[in-house]
N, C-alpha and C. Protein backbone atom coordinates (compact mmCIF):
# COMPACT_ATOMS: atom_id res chain seq x y z
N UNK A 1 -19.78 38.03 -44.83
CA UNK A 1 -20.61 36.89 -44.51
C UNK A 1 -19.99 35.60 -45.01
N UNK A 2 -20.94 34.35 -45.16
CA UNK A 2 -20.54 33.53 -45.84
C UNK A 2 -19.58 33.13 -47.08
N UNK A 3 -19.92 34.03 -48.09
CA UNK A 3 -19.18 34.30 -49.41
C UNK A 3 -17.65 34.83 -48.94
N UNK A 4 -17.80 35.65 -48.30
CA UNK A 4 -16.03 36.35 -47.65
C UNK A 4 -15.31 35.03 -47.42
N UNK A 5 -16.10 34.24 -45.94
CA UNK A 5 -15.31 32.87 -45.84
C UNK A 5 -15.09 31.93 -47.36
N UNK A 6 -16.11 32.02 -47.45
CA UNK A 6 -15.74 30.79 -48.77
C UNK A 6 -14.46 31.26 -49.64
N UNK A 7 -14.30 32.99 -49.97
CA UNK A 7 -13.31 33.32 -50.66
C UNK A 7 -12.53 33.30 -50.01
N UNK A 8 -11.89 33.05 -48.60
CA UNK A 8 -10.69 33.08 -48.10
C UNK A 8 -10.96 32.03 -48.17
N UNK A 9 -11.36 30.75 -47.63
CA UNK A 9 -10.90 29.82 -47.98
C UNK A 9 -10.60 28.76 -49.38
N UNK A 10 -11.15 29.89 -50.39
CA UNK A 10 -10.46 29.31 -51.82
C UNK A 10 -9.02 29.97 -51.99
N UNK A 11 -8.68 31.22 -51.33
CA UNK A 11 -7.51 32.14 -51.89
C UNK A 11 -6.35 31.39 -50.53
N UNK A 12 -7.13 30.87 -49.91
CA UNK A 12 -5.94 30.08 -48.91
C UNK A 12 -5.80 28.58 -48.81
N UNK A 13 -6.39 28.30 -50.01
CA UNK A 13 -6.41 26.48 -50.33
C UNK A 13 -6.90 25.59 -49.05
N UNK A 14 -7.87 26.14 -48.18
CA UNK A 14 -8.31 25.44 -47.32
C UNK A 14 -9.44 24.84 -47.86
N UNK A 15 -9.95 23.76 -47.68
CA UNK A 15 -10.72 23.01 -48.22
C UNK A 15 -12.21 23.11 -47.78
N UNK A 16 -12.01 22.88 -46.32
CA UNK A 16 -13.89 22.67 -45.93
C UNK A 16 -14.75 24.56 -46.59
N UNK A 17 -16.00 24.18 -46.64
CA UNK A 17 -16.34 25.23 -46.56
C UNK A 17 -16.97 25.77 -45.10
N UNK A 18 -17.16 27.19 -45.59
CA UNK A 18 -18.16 27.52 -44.35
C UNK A 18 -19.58 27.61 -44.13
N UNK A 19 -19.97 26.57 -43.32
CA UNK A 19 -21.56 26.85 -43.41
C UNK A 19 -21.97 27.74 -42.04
N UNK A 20 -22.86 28.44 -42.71
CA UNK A 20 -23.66 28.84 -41.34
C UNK A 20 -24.71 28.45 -40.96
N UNK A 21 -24.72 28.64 -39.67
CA UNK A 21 -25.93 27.74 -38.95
C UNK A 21 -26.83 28.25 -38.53
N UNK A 22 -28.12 27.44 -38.43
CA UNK A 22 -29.68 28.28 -38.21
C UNK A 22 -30.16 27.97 -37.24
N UNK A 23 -31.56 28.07 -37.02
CA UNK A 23 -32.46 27.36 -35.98
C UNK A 23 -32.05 26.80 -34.79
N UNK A 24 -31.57 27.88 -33.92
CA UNK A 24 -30.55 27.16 -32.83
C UNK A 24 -31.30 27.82 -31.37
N UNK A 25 -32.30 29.06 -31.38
CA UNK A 25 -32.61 29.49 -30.75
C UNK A 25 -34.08 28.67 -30.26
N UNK A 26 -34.36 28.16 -30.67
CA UNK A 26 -35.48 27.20 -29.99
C UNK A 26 -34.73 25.95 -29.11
N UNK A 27 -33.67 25.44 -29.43
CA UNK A 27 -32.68 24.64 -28.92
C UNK A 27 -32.35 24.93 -27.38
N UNK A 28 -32.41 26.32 -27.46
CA UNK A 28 -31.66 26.59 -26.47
C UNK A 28 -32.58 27.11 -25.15
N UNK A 29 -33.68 27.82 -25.71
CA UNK A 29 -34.81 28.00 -24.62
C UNK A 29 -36.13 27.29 -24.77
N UNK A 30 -36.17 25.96 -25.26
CA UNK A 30 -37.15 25.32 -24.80
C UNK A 30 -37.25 24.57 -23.41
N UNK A 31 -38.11 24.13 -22.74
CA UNK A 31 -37.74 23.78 -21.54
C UNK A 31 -37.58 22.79 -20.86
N UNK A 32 -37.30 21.59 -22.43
CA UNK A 32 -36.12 20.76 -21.79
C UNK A 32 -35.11 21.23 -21.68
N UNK A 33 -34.68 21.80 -22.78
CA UNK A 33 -32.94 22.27 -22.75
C UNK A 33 -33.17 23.47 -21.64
N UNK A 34 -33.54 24.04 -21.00
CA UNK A 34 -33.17 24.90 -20.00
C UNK A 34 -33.49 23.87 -18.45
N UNK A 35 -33.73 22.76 -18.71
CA UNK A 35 -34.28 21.71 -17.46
C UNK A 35 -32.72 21.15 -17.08
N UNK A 36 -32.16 20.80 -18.79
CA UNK A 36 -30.85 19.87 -18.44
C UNK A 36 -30.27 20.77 -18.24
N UNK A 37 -30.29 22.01 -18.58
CA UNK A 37 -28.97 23.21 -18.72
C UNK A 37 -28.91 23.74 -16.60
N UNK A 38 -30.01 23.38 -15.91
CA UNK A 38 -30.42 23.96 -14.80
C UNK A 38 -29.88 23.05 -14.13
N UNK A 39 -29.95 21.17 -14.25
CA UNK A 39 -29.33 20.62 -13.38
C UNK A 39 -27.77 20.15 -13.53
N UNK A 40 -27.64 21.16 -14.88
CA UNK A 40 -25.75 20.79 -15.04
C UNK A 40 -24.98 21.92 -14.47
N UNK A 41 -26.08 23.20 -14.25
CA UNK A 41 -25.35 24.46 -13.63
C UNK A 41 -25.29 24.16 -12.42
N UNK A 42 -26.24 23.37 -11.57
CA UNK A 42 -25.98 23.15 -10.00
C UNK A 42 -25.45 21.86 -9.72
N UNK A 43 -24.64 21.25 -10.59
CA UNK A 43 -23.93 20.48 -10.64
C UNK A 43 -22.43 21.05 -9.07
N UNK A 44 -22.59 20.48 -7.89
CA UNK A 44 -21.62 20.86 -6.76
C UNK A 44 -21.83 22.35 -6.17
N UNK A 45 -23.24 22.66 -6.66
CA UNK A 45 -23.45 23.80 -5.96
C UNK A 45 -25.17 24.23 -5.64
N UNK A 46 -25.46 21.96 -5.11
CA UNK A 46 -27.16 22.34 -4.71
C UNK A 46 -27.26 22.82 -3.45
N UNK A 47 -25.94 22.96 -2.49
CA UNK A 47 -26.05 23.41 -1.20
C UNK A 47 -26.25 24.52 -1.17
N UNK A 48 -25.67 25.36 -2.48
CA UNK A 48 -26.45 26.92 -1.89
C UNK A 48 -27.02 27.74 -2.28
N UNK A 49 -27.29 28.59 -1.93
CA UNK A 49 -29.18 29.02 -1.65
C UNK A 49 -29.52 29.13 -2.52
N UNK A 50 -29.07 29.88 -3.27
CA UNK A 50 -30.16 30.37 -4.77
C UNK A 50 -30.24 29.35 -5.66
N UNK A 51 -29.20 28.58 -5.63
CA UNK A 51 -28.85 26.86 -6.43
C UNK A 51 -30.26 26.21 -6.08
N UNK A 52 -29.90 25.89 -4.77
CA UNK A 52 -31.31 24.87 -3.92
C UNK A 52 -33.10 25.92 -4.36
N UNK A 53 -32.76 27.14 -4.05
CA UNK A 53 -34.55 27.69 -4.32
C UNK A 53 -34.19 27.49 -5.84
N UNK A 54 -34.00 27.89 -6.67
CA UNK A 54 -34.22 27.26 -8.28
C UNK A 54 -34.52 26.59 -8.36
N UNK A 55 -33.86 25.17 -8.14
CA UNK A 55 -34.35 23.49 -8.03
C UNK A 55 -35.19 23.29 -7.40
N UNK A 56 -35.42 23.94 -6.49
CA UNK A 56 -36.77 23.38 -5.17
C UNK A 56 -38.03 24.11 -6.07
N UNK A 57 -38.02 25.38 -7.06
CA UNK A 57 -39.18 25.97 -7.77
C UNK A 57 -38.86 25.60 -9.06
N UNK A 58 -38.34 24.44 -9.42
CA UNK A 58 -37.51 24.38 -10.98
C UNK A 58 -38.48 24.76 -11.99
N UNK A 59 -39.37 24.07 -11.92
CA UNK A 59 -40.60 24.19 -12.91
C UNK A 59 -41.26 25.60 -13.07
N UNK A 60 -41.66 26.30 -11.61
CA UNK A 60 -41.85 27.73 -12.15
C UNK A 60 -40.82 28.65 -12.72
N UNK A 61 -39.45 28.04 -12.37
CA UNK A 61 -37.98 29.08 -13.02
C UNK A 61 -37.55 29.12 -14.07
N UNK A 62 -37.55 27.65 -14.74
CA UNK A 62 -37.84 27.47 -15.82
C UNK A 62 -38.71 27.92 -17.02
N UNK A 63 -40.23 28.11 -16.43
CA UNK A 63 -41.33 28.72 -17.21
C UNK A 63 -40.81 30.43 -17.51
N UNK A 64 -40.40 30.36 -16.13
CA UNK A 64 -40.24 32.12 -16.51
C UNK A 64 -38.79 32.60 -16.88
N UNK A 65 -38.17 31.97 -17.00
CA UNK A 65 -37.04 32.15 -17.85
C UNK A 65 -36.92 31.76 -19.51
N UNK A 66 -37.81 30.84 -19.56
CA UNK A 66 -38.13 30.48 -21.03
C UNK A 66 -38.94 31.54 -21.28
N UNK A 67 -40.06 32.61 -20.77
CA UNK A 67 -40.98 33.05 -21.17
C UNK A 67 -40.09 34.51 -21.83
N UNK A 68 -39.26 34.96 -20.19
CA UNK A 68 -38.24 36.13 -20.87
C UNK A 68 -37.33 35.73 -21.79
N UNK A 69 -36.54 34.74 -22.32
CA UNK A 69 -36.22 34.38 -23.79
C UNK A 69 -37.19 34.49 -24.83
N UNK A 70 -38.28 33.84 -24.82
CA UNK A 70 -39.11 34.23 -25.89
C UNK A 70 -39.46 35.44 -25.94
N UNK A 71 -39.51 36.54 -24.84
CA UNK A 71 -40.02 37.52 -25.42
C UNK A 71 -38.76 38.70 -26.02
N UNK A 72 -37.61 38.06 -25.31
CA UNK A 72 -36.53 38.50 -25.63
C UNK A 72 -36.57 39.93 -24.30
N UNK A 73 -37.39 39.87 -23.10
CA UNK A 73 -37.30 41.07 -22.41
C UNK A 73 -36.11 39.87 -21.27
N UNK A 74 -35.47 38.90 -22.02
CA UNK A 74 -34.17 38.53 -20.66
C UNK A 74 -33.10 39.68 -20.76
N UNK A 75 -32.75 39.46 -19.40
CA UNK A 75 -31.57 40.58 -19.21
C UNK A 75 -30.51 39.94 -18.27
N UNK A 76 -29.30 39.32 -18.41
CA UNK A 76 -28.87 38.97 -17.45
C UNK A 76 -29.25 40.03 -15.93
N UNK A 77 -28.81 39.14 -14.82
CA UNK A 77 -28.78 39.78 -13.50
C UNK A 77 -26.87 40.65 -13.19
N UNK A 78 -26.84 41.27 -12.40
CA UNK A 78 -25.64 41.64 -11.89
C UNK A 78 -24.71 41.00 -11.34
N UNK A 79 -23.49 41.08 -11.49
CA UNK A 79 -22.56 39.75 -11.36
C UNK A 79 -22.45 40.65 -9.69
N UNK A 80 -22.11 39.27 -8.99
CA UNK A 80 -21.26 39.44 -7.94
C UNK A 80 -19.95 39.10 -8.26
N UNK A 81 -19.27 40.03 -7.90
CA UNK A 81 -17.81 40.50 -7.85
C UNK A 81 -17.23 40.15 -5.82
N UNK A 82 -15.80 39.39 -6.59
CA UNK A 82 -15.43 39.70 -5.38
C UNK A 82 -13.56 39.32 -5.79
N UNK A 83 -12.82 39.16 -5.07
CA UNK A 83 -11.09 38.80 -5.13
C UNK A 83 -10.87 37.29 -4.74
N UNK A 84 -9.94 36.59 -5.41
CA UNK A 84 -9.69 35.30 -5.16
C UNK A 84 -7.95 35.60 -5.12
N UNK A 85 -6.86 34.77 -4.51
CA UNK A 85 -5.84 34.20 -4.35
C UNK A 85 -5.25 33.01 -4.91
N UNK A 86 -4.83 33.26 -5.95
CA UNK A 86 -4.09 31.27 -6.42
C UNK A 86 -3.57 30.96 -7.27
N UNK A 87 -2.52 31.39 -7.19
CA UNK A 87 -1.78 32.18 -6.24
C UNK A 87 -2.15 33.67 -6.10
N UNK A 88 -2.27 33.96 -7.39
CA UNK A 88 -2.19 35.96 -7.57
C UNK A 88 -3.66 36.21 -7.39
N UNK A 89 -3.52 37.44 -7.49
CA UNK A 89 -4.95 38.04 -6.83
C UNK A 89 -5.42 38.52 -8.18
N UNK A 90 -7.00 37.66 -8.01
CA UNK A 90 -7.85 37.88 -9.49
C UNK A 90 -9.13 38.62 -8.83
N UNK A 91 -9.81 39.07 -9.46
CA UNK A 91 -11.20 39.97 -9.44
C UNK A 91 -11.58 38.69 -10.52
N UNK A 92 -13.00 37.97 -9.67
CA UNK A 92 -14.04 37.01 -10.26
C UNK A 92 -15.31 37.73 -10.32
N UNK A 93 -15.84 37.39 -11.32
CA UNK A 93 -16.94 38.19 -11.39
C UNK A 93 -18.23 36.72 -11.74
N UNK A 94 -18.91 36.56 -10.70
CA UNK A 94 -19.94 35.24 -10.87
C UNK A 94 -21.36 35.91 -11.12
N UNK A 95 -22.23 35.12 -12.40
CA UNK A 95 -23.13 35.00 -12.86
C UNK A 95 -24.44 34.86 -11.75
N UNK A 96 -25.61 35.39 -11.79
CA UNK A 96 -26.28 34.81 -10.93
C UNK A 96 -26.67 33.28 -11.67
N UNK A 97 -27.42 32.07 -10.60
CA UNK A 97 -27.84 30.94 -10.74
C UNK A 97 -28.46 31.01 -12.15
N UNK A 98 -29.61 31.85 -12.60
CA UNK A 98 -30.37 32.28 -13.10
C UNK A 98 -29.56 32.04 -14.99
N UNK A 99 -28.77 33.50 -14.97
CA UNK A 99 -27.51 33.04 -16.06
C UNK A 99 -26.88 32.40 -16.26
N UNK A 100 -26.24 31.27 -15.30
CA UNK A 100 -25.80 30.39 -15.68
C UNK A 100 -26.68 29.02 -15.89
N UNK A 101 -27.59 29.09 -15.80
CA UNK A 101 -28.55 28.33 -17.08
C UNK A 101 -28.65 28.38 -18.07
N UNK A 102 -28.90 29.82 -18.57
CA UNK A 102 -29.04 29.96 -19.87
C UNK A 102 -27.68 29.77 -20.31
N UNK A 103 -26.08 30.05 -19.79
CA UNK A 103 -24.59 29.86 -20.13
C UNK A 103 -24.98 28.55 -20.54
N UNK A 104 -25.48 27.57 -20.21
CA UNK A 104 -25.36 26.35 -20.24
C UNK A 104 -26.02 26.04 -21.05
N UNK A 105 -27.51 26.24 -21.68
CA UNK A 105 -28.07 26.10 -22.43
C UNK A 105 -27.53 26.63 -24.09
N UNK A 106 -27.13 27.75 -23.84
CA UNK A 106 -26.27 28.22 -24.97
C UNK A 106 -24.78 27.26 -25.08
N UNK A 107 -24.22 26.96 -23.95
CA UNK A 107 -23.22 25.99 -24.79
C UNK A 107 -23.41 24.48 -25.32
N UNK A 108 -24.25 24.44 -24.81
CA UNK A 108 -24.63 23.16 -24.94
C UNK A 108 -25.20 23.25 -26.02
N UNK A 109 -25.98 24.01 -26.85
CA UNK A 109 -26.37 24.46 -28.34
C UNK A 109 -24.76 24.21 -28.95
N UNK A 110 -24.24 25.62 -28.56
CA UNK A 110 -22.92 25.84 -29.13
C UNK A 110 -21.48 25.18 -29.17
N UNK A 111 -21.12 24.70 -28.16
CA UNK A 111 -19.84 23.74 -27.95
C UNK A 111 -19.84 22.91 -29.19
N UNK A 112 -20.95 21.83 -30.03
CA UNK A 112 -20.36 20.78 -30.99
C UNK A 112 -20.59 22.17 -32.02
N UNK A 113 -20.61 23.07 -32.56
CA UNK A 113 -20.18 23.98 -33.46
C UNK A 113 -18.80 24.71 -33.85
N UNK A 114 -18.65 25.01 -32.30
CA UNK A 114 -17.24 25.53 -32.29
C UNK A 114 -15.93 24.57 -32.00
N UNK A 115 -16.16 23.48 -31.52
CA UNK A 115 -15.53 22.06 -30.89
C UNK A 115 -14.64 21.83 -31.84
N UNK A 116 -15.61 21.98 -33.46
CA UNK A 116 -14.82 21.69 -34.93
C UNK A 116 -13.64 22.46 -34.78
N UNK A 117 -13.84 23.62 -34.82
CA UNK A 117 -13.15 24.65 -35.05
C UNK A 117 -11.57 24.96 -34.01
N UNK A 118 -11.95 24.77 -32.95
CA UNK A 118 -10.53 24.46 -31.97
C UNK A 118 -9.80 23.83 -32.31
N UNK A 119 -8.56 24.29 -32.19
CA UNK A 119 -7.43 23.98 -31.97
C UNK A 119 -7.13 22.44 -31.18
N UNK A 120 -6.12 21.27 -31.64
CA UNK A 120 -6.61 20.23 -31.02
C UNK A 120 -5.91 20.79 -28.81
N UNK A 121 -4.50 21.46 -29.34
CA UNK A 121 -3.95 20.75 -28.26
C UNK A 121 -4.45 22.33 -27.20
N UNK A 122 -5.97 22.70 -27.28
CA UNK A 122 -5.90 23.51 -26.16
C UNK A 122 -6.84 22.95 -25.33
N UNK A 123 -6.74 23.24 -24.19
CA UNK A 123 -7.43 21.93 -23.09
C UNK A 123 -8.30 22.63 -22.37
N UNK A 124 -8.44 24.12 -22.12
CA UNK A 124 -9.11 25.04 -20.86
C UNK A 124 -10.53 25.12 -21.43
N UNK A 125 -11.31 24.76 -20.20
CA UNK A 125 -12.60 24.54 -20.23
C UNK A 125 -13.43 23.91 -21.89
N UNK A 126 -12.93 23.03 -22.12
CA UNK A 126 -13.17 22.19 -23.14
C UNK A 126 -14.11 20.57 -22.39
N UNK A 127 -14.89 19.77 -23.18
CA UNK A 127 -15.55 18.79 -23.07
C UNK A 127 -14.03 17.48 -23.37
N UNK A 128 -14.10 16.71 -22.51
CA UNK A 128 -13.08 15.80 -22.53
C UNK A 128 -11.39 16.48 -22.87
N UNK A 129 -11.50 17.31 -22.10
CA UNK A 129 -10.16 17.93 -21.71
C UNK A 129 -9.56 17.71 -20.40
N UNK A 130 -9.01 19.16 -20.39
CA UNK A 130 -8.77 19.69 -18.89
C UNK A 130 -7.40 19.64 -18.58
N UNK A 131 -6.64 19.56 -16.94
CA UNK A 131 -5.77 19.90 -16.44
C UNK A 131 -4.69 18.72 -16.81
N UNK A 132 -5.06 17.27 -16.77
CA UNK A 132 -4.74 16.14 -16.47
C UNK A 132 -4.70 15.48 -17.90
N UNK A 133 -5.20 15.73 -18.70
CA UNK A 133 -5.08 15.77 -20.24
C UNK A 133 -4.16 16.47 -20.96
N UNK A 134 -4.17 17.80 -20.58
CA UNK A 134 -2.59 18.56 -20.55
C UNK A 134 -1.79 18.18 -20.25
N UNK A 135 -1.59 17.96 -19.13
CA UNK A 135 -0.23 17.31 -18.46
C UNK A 135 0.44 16.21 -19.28
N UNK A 136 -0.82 14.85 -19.40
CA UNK A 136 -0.57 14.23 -20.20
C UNK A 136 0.18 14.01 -21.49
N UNK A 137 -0.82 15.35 -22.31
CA UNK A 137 -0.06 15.59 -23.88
C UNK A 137 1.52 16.33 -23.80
N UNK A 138 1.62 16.73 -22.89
CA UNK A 138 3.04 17.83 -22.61
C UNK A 138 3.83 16.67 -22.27
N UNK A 139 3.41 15.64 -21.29
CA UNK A 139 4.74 14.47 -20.99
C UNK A 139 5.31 13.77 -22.19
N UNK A 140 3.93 13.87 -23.26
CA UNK A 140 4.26 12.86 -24.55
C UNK A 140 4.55 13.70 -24.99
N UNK A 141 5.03 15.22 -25.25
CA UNK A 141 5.90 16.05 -26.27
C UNK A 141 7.52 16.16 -25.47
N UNK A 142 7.16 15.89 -23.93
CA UNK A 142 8.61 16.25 -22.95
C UNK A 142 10.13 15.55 -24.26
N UNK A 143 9.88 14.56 -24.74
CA UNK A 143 10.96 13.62 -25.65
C UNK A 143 11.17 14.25 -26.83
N UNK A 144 10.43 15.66 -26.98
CA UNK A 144 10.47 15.55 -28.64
C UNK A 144 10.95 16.62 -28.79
N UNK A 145 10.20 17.44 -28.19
CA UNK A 145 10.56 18.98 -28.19
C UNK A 145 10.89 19.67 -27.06
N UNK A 146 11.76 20.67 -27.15
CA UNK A 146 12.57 21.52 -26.15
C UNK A 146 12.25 22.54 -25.18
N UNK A 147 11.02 23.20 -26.30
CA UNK A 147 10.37 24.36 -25.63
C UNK A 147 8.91 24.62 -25.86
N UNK A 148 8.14 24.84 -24.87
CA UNK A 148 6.79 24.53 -24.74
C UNK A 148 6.46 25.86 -24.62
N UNK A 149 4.82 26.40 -24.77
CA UNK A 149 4.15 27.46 -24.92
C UNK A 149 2.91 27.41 -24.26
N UNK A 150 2.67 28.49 -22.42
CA UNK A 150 1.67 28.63 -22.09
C UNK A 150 1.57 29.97 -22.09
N UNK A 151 0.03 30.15 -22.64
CA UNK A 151 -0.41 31.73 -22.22
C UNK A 151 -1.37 31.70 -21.45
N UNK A 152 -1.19 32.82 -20.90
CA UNK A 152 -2.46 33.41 -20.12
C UNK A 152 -2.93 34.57 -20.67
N UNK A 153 -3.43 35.29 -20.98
CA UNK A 153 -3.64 36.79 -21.68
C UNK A 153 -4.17 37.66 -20.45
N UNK A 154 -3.58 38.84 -20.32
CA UNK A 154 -4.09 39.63 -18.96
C UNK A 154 -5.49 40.25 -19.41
N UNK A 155 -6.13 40.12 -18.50
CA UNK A 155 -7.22 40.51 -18.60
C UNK A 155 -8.21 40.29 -19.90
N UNK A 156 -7.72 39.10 -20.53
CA UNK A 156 -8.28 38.62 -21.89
C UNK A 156 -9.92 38.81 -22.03
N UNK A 157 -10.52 38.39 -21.59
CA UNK A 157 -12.33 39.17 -21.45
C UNK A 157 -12.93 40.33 -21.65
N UNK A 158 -11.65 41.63 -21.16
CA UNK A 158 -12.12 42.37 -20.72
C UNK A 158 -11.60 43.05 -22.33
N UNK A 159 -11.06 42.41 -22.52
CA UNK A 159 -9.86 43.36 -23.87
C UNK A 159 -10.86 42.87 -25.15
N UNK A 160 -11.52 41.91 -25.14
CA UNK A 160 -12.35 41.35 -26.61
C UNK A 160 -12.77 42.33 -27.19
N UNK A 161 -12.44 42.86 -28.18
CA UNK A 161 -13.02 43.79 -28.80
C UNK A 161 -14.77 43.10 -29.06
N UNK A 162 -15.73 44.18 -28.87
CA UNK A 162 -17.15 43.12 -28.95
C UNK A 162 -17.55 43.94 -30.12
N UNK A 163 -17.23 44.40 -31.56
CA UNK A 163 -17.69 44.55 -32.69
C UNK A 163 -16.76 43.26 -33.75
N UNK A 164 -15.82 42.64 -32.94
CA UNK A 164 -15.00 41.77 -33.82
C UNK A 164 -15.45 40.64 -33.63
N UNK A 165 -15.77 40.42 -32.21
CA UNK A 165 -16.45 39.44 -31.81
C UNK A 165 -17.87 38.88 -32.09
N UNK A 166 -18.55 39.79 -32.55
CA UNK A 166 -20.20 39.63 -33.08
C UNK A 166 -19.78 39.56 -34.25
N UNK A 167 -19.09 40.01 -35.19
CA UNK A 167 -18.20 39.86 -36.29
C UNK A 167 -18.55 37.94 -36.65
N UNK A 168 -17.54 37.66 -36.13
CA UNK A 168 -17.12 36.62 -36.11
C UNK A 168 -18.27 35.57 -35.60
N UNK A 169 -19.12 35.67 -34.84
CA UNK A 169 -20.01 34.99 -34.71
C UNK A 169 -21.20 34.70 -35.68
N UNK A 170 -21.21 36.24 -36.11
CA UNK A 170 -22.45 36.02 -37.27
C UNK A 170 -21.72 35.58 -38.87
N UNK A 171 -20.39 35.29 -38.93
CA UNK A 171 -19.85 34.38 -39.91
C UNK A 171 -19.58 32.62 -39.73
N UNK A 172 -20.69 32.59 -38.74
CA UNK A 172 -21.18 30.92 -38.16
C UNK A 172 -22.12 30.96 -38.26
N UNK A 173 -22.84 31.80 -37.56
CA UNK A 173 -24.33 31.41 -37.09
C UNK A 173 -25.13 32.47 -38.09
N UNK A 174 -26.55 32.03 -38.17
CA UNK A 174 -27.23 32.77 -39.00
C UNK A 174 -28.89 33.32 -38.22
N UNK A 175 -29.01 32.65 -37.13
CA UNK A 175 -30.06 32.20 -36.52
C UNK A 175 -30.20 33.74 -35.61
N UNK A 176 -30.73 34.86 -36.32
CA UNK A 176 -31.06 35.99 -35.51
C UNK A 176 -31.26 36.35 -34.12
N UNK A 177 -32.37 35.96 -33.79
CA UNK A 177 -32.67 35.44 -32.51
C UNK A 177 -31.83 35.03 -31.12
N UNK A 178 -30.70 33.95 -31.84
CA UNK A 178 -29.51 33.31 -31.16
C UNK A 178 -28.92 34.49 -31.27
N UNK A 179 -28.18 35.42 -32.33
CA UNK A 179 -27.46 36.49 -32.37
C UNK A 179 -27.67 37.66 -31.45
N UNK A 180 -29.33 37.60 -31.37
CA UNK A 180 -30.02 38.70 -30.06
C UNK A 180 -29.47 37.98 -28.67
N UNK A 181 -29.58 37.09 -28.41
CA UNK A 181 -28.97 36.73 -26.94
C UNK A 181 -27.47 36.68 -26.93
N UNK A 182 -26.74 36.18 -27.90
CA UNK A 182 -25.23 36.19 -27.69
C UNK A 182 -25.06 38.01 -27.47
N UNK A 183 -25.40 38.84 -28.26
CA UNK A 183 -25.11 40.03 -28.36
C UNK A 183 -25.81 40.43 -27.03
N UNK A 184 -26.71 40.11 -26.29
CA UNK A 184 -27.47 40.71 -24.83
C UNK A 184 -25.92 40.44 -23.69
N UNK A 185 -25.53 38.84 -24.27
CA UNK A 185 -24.41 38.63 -23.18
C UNK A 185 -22.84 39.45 -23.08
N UNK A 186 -22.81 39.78 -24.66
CA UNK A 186 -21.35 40.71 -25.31
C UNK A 186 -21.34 41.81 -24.04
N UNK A 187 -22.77 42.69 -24.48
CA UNK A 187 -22.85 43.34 -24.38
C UNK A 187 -22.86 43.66 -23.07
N UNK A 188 -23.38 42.52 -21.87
CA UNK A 188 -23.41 43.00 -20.21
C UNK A 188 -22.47 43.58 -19.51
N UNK A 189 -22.59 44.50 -18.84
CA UNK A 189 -21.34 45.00 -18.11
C UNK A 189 -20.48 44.24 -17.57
């Protein structure tokens, strides 16, 4: 837990400590934060269908998605799966409308927690990043240095070990509750 971090970071002269964090699960399914989290998920995708009936019933989808968080009987839905090209051929696996609310609501809790913690120069799916920010920082290293470093990890998602990963989460967070939904999402097929 906590104490472990604090002793590695005295036996490794790192300075900050580690706090863990609480009360995050009301944050995340009350129903403002699932209101803003609903119109940032259909953010370029109110044209279709299940996007548009959510928004067109927002207020009843909302109620009842906040209601299955509180009772904790949420269950994500079944991903649709299908193959993309771009170049190489990936297997995407998309969230229903539904989950990616709550995705959103949970990062939007979570992102200024972990935000600290990143690495400065990684750019993928980060808040004031991205493709064009990369590019950027790589032109201003092109003068300095010789040889540059991209990864991709194959099949990186699928490989997370999810006892290292809940691991590691509950040496941040302390907020049970939050730990019951991150662990509902570990855990989805």
């Amino acid at each position: 837990g906590w104490q472990n971090d604090r002793r590695l970071a005295q036996a490794t002269g790192e300075k900050r400590s580690v706090k863990r964090i609480g009360r995050l699960f009301d944050k995340v399914c009350s129903f403002a934060a699932l209101r803003a989290a609903a119109f940032n998920a259909a953010k370029g995708k109110k044209n279709k269908p299940r996007v548009a009936s959510f928004i067109e019933n927002l207020e009843n989808e909302i109620i009842a998605l906040e209601s299955e968080l509180l009772t904790k009987n949420y269950r994500p839905r079944p991903y649709r799966t299908f193959k993309i090209r771009d170049p190489k051929e990936r297997m995407i696996c998309a969230a229903d409308f539904c989950d990616r609310v709550v995705h959103h609501a949970l990062c939007a809790v979570l992102d200024p927690i972990f935000e600290r913690l990143s690495v400065f120069d990684s750019y993928a799916c980060r808040m004031e990043k991205g493709h064009h920010r990369a590019v950027k920082r790589a032109q201003a290293f092109c003068g300095r240095y010789r040889y540059y470093l991209k990864l991709d990890v194959h099949k990186f998602f699928d490989s997370v070990d999810h006892v290292t990963l809940k691991s590691q989460l509950r040496r941040r967070i302390k907020d049970p509750d939050l730990l019951w939904l991150l662990d509902v999402f570990i855990d989805h097929p």
